[in-house]
Protein backbone atom coordinates (compact mmCIF):
# COMPACT_ATOMS: atom_id res chain seq x y z
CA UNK A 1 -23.50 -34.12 23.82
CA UNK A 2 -21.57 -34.96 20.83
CA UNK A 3 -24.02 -35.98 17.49
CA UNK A 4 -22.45 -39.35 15.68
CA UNK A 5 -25.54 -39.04 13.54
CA UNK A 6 -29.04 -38.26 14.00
CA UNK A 7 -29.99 -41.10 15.95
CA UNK A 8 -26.93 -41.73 18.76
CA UNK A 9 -25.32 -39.10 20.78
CA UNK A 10 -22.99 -39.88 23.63
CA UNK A 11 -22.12 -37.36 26.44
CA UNK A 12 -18.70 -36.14 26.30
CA UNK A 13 -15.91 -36.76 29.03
CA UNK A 14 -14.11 -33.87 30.61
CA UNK A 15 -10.97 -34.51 28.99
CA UNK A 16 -13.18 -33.83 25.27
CA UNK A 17 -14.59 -30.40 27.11
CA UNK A 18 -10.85 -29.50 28.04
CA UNK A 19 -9.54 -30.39 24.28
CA UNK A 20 -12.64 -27.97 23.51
CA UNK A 21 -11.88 -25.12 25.44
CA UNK A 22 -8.72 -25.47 24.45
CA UNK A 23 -8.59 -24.98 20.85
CA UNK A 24 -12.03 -22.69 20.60
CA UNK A 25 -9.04 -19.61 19.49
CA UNK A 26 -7.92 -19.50 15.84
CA UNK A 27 -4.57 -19.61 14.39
CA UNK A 28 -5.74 -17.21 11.54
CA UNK A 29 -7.67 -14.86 13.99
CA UNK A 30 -4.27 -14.48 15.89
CA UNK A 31 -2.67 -13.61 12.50
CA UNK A 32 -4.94 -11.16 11.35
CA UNK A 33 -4.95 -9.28 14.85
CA UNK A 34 -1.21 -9.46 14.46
CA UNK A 35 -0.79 -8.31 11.01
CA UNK A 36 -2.56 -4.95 11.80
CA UNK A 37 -1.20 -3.96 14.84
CA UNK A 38 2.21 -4.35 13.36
CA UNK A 39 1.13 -2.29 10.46
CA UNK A 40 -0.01 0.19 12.94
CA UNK A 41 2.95 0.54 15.23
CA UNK A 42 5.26 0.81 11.70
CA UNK A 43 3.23 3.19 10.75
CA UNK A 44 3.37 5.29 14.00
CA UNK A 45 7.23 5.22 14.02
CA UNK A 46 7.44 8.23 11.94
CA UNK A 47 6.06 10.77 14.61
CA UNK A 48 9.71 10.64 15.99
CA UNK A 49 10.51 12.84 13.15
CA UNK A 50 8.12 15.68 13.70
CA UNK A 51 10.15 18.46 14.14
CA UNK A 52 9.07 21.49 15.51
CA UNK A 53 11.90 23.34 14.51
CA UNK A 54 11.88 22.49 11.00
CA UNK A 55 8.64 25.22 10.81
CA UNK A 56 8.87 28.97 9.51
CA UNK A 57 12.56 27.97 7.83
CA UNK A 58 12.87 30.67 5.55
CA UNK A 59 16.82 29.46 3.60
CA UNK A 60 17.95 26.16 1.90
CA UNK A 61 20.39 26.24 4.54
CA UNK A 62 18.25 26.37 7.19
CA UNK A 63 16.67 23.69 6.27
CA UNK A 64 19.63 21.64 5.29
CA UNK A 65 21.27 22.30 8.88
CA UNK A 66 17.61 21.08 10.67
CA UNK A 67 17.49 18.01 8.71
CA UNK A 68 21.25 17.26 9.77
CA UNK A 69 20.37 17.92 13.07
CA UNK A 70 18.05 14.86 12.61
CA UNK A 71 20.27 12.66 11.27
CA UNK A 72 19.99 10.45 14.53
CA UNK A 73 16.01 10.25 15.18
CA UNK A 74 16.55 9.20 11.00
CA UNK A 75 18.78 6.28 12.66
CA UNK A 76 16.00 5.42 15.28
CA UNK A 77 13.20 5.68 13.00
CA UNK A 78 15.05 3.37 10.34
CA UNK A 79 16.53 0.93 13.36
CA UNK A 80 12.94 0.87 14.93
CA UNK A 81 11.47 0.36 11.56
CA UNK A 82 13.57 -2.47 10.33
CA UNK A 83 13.45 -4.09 14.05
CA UNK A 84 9.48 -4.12 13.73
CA UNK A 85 9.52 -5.24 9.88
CA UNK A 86 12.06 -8.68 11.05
CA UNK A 87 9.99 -8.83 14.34
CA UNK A 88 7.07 -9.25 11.82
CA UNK A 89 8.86 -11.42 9.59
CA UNK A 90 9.00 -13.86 12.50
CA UNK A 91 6.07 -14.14 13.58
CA UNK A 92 4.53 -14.91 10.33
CA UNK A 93 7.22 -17.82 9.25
CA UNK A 94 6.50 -19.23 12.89
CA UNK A 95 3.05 -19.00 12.21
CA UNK A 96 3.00 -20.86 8.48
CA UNK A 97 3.52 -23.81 10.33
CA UNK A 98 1.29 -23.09 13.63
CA UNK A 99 -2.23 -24.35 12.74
CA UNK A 100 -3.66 -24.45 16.11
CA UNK A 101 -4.10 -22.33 19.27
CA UNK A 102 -5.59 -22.73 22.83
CA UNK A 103 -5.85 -20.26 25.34
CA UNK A 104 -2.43 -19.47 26.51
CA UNK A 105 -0.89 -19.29 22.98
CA UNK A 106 -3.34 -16.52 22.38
CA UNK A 107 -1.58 -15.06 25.96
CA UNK A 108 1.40 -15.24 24.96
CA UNK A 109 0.82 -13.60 21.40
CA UNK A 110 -0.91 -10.43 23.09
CA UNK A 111 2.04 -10.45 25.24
CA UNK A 112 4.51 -10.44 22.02
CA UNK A 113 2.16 -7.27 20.99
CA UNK A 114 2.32 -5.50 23.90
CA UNK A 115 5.94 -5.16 23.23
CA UNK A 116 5.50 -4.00 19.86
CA UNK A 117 3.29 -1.01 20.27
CA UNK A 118 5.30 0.46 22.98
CA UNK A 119 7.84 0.14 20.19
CA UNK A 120 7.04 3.90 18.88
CA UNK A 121 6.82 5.14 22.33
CA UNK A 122 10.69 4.18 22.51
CA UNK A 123 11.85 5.40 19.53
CA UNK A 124 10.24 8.66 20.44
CA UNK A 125 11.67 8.89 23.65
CA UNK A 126 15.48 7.74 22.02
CA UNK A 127 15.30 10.20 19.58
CA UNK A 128 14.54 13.21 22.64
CA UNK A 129 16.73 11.48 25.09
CA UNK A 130 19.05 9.11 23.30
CA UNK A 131 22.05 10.00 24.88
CA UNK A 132 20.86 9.47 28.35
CA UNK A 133 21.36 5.73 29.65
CA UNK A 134 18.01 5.69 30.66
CA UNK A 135 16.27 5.77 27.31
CA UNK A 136 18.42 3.41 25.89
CA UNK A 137 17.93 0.80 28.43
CA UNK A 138 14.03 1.32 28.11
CA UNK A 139 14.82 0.72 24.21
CA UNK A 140 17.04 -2.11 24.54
CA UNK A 141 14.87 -3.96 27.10
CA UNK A 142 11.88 -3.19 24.71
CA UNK A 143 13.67 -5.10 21.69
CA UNK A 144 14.92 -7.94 24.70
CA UNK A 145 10.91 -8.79 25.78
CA UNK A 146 9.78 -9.09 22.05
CA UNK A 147 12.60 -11.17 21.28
CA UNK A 148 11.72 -13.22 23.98
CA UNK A 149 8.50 -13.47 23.82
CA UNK A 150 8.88 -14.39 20.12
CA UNK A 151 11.36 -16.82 21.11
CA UNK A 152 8.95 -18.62 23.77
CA UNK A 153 5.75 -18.48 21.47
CA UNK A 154 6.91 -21.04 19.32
CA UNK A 155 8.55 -23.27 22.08
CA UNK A 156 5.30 -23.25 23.41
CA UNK A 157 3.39 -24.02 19.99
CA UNK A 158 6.06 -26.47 19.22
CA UNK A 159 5.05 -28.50 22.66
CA UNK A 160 1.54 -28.24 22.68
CA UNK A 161 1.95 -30.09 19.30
CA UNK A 162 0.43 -26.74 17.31
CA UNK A 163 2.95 -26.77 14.15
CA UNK A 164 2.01 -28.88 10.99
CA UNK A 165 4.80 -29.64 8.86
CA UNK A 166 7.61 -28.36 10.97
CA UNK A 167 10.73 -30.95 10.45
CA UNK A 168 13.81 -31.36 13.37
CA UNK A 169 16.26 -29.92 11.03
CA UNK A 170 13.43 -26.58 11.07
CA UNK A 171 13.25 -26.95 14.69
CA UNK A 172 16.63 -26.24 15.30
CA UNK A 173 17.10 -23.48 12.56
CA UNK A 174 13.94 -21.47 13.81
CA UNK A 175 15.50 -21.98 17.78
CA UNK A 176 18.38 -20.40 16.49
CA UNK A 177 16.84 -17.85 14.36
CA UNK A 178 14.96 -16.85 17.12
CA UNK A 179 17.60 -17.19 19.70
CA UNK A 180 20.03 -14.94 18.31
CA UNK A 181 17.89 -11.69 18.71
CA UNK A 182 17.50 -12.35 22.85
CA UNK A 183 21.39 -12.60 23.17
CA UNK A 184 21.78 -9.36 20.93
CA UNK A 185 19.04 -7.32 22.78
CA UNK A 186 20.42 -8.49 26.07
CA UNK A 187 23.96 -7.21 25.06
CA UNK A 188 22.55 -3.79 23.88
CA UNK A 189 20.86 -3.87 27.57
CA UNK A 190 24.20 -4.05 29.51
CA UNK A 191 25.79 -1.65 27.27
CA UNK A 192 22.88 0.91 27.03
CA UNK A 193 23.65 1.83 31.39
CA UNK A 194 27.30 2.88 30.37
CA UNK A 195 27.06 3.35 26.02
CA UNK A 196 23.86 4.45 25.35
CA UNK A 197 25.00 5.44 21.73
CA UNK A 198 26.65 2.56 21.13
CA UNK A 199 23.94 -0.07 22.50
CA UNK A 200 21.67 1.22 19.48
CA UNK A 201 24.54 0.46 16.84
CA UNK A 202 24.38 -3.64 18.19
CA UNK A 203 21.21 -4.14 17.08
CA UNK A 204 22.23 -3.49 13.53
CA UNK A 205 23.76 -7.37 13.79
CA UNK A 206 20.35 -8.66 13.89
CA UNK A 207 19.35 -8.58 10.17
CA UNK A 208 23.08 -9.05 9.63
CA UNK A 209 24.02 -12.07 11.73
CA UNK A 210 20.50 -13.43 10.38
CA UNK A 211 21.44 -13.13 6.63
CA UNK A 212 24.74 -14.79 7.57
CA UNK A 213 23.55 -17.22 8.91
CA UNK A 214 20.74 -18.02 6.41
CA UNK A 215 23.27 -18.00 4.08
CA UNK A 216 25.59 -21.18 5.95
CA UNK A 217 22.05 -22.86 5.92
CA UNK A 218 21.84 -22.55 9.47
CA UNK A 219 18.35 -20.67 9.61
CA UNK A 220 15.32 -21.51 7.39
């Protein structure tokens, strides 16, 4: 029952107890959770460059030629890094104008996270096996189901009617913003099973194509 004041109650239909169940899941708990496991992931990234060779070094130029040597898990680390950091960047301009949540929004964000703390796992495994097609698809295809996901979180949230204060004109910009990742990653996917070196190097036009764009006025 529903209290109008202390003296009237009416029972509620189950249309009310669906609206309920619904949106019982908070937009800020969603953000917190979010916020940390980022952080954590970001954090674990630099495990890639533990170097077991880099112990008992005994010259300058010992050293020197080991930390050459890992000049391309640097790459990875910094790629994986500044992938997370955007990925991150995302979510929390999609979620300045999300307010609400139900069930499947929440879903759909532990899906996005999923994605993004197998993110060390492929950076470790690109910077043992980077030039094998293999590892570079798993990485590519990693970067393709967050982007995705992102992408489809606030489609959803946009349709459920979750966003406050979201205009057409933003509409369109964040579709785009968000849309450009999934066709990168899904380049970098076909070109990882026959480039694997070179399918890293595309996703190096995501902050770029994104700050070109921003600065046409096409992305908010």
């Amino acid at each position: 029952y529903k209290h109008i004041n202390s003296r009237y109650t009416f029972p509620m239909d189950q249309h009310q107890e669906h609206k309920l169940k619904e949106l019982k899941f908070s937009s800020t708990r969603i953000e917190a959770l979010t916020d940390g496991i980022f952080a954590f992931a970001m954090t674990l990234l630099v495990l890639n460059l533990n170097d077991p060779q880099l112990r008992g070094l005994v010259t300058n130029q010992e050293l020197i030629t080991n930390l050459t040597a890992l000049a391309p898990r640097f790459y990875i680390f910094l790629l994986s890094f500044a992938l997370l950091a955007s990925a991150w960047g995302v979510h929390h301009r999609q979620f300045s104008y999300i307010k609400g949540s139900d069930n499947t929004l929440m879903w759909i964000n532990m899906l996005r996270l999923l994605f993004v703390v197998i993110v060390p796992f492929s950076s470790v495994l690109v910077g043992e096996y980077g030039s094998l097609p293999a590892a570079a698809f798993f990485f590519c295809f990693n970067m393709f189901g967050l982007s995705v996901v992102s992408y489809y979180e606030l489609e959803y949230a946009v349709h459920k009617g979750f966003t406050e204060g979201l205009a057409d004109e933003h509409k369109k910009a964040s579709r785009l913003k968000g849309a450009y990742p999934v066709v990168v990653s899904s380049i970098a996917c076909l070109v990882a099973l026959f480039k694997p070196e070179l399918s890293y190097w595309l996703f190096a036009l995501i902050p770029v194509g994104i700050l070109i764009l921003k600065k046409f006025g096409k992305v908010v």
